[in-house]
C-alpha atoms as a PDB file:
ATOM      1  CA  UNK A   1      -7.549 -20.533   0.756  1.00  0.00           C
ATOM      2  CA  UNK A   2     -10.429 -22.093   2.889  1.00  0.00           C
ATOM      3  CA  UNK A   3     -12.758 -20.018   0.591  1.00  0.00           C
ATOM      4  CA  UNK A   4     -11.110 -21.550  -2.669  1.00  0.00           C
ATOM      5  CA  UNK A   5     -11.488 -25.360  -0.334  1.00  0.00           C
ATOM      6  CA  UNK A   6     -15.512 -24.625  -0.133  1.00  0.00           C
ATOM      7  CA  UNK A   7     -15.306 -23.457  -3.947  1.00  0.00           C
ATOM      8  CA  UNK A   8     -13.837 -26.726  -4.837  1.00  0.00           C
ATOM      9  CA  UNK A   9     -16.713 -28.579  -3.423  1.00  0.00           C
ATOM     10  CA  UNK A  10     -19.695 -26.718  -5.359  1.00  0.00           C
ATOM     11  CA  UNK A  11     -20.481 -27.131  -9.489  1.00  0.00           C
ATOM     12  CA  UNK A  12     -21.868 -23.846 -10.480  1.00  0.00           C
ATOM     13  CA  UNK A  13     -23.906 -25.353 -13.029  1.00  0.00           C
ATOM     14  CA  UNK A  14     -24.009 -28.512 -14.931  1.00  0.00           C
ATOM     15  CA  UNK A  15     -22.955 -27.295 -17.975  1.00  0.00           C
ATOM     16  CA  UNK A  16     -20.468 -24.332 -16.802  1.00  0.00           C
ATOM     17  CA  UNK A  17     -17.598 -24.733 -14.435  1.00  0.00           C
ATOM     18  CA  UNK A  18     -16.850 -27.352 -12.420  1.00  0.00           C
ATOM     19  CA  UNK A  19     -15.191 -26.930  -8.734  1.00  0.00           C
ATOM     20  CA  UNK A  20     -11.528 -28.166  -9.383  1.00  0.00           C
ATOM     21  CA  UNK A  21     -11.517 -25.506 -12.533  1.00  0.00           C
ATOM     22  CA  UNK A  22     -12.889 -22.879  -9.573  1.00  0.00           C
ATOM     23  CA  UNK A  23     -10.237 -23.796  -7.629  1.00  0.00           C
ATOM     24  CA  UNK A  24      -7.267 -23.347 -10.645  1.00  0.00           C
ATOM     25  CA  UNK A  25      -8.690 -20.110 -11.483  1.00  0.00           C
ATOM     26  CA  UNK A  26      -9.183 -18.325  -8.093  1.00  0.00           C
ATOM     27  CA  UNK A  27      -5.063 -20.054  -7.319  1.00  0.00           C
ATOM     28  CA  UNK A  28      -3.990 -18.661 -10.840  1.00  0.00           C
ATOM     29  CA  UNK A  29      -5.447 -14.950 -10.039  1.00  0.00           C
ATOM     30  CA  UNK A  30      -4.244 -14.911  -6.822  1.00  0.00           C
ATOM     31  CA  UNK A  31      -0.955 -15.700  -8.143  1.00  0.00           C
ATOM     32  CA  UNK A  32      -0.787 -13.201 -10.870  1.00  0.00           C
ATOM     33  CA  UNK A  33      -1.734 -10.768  -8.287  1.00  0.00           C
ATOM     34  CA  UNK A  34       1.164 -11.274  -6.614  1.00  0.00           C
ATOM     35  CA  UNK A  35       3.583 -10.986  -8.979  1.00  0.00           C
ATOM     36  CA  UNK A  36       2.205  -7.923  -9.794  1.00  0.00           C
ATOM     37  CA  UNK A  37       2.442  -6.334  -6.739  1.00  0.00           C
ATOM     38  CA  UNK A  38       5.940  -7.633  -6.260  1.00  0.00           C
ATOM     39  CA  UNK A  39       6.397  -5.674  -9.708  1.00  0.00           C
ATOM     40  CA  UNK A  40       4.911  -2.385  -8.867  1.00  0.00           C
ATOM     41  CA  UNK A  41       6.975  -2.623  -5.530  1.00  0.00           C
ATOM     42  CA  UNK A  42      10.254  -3.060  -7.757  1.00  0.00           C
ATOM     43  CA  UNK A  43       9.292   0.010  -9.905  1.00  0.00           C
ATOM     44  CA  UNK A  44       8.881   1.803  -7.020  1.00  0.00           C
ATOM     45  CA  UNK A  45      12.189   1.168  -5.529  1.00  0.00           C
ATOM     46  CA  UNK A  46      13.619   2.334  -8.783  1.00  0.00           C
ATOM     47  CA  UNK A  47      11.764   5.152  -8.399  1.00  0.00           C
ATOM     48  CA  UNK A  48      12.706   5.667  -4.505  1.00  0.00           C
ATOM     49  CA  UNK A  49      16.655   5.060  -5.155  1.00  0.00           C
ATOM     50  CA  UNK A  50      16.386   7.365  -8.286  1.00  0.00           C
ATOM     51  CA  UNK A  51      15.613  10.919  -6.234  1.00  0.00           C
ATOM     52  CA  UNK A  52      18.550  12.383  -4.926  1.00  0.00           C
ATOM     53  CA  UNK A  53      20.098  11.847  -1.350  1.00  0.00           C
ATOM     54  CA  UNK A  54      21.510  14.706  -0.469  1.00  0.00           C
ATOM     55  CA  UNK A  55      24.926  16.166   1.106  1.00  0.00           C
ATOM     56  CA  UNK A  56      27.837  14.392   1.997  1.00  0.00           C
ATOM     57  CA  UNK A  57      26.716  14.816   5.226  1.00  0.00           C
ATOM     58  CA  UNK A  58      23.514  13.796   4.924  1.00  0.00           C
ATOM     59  CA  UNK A  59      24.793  10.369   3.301  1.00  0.00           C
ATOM     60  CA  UNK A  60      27.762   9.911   6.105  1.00  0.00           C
ATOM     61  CA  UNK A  61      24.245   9.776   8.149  1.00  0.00           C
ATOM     62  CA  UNK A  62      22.181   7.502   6.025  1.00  0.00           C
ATOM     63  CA  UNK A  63      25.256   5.172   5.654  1.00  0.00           C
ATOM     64  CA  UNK A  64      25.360   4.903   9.503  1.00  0.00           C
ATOM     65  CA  UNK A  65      21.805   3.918   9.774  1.00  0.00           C
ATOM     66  CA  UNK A  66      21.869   1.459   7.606  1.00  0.00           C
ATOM     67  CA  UNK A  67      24.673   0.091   8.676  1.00  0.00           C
ATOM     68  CA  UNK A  68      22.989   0.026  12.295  1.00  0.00           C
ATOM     69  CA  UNK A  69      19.716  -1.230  11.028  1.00  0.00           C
ATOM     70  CA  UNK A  70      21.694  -3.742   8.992  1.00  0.00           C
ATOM     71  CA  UNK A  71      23.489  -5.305  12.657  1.00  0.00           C
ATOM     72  CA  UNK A  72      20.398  -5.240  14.443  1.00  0.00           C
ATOM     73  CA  UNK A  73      18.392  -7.614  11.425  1.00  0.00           C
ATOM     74  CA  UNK A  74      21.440  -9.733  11.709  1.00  0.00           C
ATOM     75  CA  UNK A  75      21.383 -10.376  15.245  1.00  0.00           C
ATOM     76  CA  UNK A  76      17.500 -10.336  15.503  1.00  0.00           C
ATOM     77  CA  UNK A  77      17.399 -13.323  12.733  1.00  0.00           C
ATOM     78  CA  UNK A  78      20.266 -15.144  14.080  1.00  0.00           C
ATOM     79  CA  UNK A  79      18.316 -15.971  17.381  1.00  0.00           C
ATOM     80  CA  UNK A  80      15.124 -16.422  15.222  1.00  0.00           C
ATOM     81  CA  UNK A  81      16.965 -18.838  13.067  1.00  0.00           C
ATOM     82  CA  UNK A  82      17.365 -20.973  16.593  1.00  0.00           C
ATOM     83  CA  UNK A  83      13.877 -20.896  17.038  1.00  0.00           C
ATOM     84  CA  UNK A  84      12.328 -21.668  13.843  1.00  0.00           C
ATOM     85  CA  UNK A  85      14.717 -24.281  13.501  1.00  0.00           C
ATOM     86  CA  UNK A  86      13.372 -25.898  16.840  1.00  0.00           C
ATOM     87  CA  UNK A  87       9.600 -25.240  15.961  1.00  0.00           C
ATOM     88  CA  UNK A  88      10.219 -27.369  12.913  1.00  0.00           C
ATOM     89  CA  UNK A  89      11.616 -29.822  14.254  1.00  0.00           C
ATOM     90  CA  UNK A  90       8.848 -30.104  17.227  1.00  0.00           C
ATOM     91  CA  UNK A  91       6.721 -29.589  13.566  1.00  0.00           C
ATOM     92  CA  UNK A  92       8.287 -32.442  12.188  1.00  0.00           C
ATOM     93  CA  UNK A  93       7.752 -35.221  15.133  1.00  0.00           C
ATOM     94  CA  UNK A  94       4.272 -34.055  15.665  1.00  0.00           C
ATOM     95  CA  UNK A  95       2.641 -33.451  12.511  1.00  0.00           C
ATOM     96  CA  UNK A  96       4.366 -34.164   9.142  1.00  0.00           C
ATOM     97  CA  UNK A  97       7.711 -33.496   7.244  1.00  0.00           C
ATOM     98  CA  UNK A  98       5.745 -31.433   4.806  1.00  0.00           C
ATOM     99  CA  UNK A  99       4.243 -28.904   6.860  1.00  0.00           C
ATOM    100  CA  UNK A 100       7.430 -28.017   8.819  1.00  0.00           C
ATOM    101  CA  UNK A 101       9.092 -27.617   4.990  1.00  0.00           C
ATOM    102  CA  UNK A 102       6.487 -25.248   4.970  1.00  0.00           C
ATOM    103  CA  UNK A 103       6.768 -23.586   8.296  1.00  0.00           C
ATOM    104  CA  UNK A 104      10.274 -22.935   7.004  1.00  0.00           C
ATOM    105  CA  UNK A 105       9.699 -21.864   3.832  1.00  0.00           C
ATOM    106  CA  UNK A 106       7.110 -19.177   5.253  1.00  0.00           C
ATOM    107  CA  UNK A 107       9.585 -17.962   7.899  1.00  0.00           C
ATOM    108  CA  UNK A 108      12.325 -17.666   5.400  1.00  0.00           C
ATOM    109  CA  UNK A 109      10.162 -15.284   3.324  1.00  0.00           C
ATOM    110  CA  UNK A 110       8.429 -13.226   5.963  1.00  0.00           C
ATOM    111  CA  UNK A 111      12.122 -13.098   6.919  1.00  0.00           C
ATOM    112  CA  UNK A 112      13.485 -11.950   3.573  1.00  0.00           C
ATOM    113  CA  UNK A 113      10.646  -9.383   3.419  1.00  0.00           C
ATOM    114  CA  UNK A 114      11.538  -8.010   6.274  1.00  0.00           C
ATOM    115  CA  UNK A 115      15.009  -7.559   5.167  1.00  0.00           C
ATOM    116  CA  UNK A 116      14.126  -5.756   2.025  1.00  0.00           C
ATOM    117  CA  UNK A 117      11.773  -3.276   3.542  1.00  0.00           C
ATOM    118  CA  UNK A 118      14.196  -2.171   5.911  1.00  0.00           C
ATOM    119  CA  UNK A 119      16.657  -1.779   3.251  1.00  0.00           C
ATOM    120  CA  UNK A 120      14.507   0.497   1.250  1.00  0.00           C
ATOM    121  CA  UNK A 121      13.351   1.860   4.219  1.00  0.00           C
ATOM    122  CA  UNK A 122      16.496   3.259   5.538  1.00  0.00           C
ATOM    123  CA  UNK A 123      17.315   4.384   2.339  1.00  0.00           C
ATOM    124  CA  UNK A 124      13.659   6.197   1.273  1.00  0.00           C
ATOM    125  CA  UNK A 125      14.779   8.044   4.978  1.00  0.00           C
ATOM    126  CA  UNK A 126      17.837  10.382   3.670  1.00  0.00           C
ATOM    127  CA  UNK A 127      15.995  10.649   0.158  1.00  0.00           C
ATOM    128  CA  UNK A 128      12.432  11.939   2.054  1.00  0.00           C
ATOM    129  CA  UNK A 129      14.754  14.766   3.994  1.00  0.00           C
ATOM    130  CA  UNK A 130      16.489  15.783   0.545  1.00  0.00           C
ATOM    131  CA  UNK A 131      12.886  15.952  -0.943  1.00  0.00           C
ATOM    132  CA  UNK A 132      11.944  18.053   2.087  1.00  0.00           C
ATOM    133  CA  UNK A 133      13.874  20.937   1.417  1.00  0.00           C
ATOM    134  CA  UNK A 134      11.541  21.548  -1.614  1.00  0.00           C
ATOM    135  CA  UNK A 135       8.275  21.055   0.185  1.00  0.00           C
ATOM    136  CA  UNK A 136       5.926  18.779   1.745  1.00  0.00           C
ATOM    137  CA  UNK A 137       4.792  17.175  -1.569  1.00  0.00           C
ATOM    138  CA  UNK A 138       7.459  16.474  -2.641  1.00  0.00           C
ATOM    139  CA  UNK A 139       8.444  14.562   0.580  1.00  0.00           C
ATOM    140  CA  UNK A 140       5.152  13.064   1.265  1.00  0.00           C
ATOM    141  CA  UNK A 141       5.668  11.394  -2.157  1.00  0.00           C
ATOM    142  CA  UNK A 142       8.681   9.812  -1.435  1.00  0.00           C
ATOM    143  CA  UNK A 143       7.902   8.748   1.889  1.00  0.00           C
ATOM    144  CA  UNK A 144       4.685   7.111   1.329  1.00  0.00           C
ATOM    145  CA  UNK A 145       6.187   5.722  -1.946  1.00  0.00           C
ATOM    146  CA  UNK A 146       8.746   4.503   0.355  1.00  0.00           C
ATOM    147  CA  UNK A 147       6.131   2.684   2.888  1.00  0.00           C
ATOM    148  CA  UNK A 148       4.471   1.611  -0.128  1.00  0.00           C
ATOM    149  CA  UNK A 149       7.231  -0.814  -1.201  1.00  0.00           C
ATOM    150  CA  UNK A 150       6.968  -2.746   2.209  1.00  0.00           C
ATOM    151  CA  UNK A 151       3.207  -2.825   2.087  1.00  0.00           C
ATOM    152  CA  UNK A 152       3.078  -4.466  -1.893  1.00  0.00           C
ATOM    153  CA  UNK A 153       6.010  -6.790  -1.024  1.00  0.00           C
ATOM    154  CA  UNK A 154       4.354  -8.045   2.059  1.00  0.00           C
ATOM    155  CA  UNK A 155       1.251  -8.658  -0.244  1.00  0.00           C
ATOM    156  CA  UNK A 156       2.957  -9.602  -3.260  1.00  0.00           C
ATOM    157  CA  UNK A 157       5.326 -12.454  -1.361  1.00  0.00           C
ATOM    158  CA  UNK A 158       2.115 -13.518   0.943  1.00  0.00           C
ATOM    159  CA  UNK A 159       0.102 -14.547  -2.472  1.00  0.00           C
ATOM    160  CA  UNK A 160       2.409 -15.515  -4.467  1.00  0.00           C
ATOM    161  CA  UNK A 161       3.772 -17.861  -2.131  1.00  0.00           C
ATOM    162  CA  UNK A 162       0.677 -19.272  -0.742  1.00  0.00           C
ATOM    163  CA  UNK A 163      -0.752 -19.886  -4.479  1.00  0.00           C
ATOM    164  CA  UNK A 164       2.452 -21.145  -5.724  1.00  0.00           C
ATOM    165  CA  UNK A 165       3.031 -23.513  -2.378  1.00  0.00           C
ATOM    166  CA  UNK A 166      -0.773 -24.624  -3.209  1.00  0.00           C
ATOM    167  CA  UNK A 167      -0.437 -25.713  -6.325  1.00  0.00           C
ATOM    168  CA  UNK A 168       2.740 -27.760  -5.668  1.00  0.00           C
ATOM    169  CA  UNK A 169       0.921 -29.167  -2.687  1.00  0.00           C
ATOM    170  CA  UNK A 170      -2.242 -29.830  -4.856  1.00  0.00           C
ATOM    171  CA  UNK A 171      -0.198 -31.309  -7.083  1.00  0.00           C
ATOM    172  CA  UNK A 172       1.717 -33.696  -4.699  1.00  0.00           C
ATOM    173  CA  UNK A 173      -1.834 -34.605  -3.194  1.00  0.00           C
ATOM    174  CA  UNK A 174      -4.246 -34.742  -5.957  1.00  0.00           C
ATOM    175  CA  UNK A 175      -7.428 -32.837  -7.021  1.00  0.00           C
ATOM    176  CA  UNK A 176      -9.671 -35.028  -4.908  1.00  0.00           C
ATOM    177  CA  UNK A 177     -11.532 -33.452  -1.409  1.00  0.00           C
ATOM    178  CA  UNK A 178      -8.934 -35.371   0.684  1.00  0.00           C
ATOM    179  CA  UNK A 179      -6.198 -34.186  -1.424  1.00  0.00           C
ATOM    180  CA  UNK A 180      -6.996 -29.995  -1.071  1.00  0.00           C
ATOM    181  CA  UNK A 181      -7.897 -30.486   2.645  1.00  0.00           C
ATOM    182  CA  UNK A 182      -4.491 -32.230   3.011  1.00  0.00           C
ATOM    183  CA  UNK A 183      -2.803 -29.273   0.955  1.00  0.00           C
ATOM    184  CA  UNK A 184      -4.633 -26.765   3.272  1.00  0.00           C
ATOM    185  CA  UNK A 185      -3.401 -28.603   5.903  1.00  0.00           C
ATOM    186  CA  UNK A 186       0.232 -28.566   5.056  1.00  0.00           C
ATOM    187  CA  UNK A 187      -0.217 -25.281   4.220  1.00  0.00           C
ATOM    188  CA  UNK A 188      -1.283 -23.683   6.928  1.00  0.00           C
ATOM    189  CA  UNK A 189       2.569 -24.393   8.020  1.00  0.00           C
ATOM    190  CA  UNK A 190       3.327 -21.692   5.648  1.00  0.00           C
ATOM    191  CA  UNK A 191       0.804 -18.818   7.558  1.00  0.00           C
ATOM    192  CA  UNK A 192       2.292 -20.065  10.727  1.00  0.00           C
ATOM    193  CA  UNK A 193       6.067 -19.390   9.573  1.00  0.00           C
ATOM    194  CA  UNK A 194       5.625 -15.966   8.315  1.00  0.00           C
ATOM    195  CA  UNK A 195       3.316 -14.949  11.025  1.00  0.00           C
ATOM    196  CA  UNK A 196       5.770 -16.208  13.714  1.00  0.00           C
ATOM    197  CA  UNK A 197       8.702 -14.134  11.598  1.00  0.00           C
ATOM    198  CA  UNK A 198       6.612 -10.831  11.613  1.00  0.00           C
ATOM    199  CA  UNK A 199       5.284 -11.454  15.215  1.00  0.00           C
ATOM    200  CA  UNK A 200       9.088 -11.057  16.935  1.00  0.00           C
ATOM    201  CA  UNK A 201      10.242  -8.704  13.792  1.00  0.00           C
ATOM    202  CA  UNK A 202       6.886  -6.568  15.345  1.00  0.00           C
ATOM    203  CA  UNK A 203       8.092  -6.802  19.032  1.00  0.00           C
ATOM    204  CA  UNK A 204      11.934  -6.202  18.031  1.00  0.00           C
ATOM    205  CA  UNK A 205      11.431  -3.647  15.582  1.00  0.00           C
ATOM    206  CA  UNK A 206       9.380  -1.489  18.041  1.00  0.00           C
ATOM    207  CA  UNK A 207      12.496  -1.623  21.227  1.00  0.00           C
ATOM    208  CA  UNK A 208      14.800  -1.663  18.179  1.00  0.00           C
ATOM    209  CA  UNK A 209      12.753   2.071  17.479  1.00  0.00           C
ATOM    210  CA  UNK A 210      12.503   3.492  20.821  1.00  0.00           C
ATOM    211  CA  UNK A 211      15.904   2.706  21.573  1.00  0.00           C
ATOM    212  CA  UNK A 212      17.143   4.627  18.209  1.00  0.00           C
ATOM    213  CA  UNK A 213      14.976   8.023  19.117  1.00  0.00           C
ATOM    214  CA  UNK A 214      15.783   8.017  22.731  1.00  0.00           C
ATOM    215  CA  UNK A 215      19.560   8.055  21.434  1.00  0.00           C
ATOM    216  CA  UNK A 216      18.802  10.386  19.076  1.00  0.00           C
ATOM    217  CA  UNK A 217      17.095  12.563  21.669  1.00  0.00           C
ATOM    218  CA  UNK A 218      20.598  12.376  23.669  1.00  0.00           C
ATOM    219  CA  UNK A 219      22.882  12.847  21.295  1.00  0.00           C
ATOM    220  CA  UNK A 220      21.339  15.829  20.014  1.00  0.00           C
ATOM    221  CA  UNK A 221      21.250  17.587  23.806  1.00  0.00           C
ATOM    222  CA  UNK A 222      25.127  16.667  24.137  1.00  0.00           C
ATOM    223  CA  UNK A 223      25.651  17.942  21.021  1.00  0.00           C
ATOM    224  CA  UNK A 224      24.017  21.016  22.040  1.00  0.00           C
ATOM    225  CA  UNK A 225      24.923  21.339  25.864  1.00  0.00           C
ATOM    226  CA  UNK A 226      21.231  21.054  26.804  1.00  0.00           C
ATOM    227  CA  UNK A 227      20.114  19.581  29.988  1.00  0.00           C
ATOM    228  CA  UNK A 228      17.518  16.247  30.085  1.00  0.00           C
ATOM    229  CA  UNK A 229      14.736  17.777  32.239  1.00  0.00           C
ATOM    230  CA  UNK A 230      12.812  14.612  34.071  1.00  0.00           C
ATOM    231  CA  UNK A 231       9.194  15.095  34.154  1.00  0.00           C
ATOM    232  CA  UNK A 232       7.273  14.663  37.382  1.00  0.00           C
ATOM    233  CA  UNK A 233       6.452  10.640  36.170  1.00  0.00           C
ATOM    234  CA  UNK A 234      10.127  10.225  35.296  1.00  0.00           C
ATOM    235  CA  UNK A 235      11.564  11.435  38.640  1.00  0.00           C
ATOM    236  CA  UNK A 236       8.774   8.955  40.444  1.00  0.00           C
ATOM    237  CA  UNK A 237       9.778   6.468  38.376  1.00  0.00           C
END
């Protein structure tokens, strides 16, 4: 977006382009980018929840960890609700109304993002182990597929958003140099929101992880009557 601001401030040539037209075209193909990627993640969901998921057993799993992953993205964004909602207000007494709107709006789609890859995610899970028992392609496609669908959403969302949320802000402001820089401004709100979301949704998801394959790791010696052997480092420590 600081790109597109410098854009708006050059004239290509007197008789071709002008930098406000610069500035609608670069926001307008960044836009349909997005959507686009927010498409080809949709098709391959469809894709994803089309393959088959295996046993009853198998799905008795899956359910469980989605119903686990599910609790812990509840209780995760219920104590980030509390702090995005104080950010904004600290957002709204120091700067402006507008760029905590922003702030919020950014957190609640990093947040919603979030959501929906772990969704998929939990669900590409049974349908990679069901693929598994034909080979590794087969598997490989569905699980990078899978990843896929967080990776075009996070891209999709990010552009469309920030184009979208530019215009409107352009629009509120006005096409003159003071009016972009104080879109830019506002929207840099935005960048902070979903960057703070991911940030803790990072840190979280990672203990969230370990947690889930050191229970794992448990559960499957009980269920086998095997002993935990410490290592030298664990017995130290």
């Amino acid at each position: 977006m600081a790109e597109i601001y410098v854009m708006s401030n050059v004239t290509i040539d007197e008789n071709t382009v002008s930098g406000p037209q610069v500035v609608d075209s670069a926001v307008g193909f960044a836009l349909c980018t997005g959507l686009l990627a927010l498409c080809y993640a949709a098709y391959l969901s469809k894709l994803i929840l089309a393959a088959p998921s295996g046993s009853a057993k198998m799905k008795e799993i899956a359910a469980a960890i989605q119903e686990g992953s599910k609790a812990f993205l509840v209780r995760e964004y219920t104590w980030l609700a509390g702090f995005v909602g104080v950010v904004s207000v600290i957002m709204l007494l120091a700067i402006s109304m507008t760029t905590a709107i922003m702030f919020l709006l950014g957190a609640v789609i990093s947040g919603l993002t979030g959501y929906l890859g772990m969704a998929m995610a939990v669900r590409g899970n049974v349908r990679t182990a069901t693929a598994a028992i034909q080979g590794l392609d087969p598997a490989l496609r569905v699980a990078f597929n899978t990843g896929a669908v967080m990776g075009m959403m996070v891209v999709g969302f990010g552009l469309s958003g920030l184009a979208l949320f530019f215009m409107l802000l352009k629009a509120i402001s006005g096409d003159s140099e003071k009016g972009m820089e104080e879109a830019l401004v506002h929207l840099a709100g935005f960048g902070f929101g979903a960057s703070t979301i991911a940030l803790f949704a990072r840190v979280g998801g990672g203990i969230y992880t370990k947690a889930a394959d050191v229970g794992a790791d448990l559960v499957g010696k009980v269920a086998r009557g095997l002993a935990h052997v410490c290592l030298p480092s664990e017995s130290e420590s």
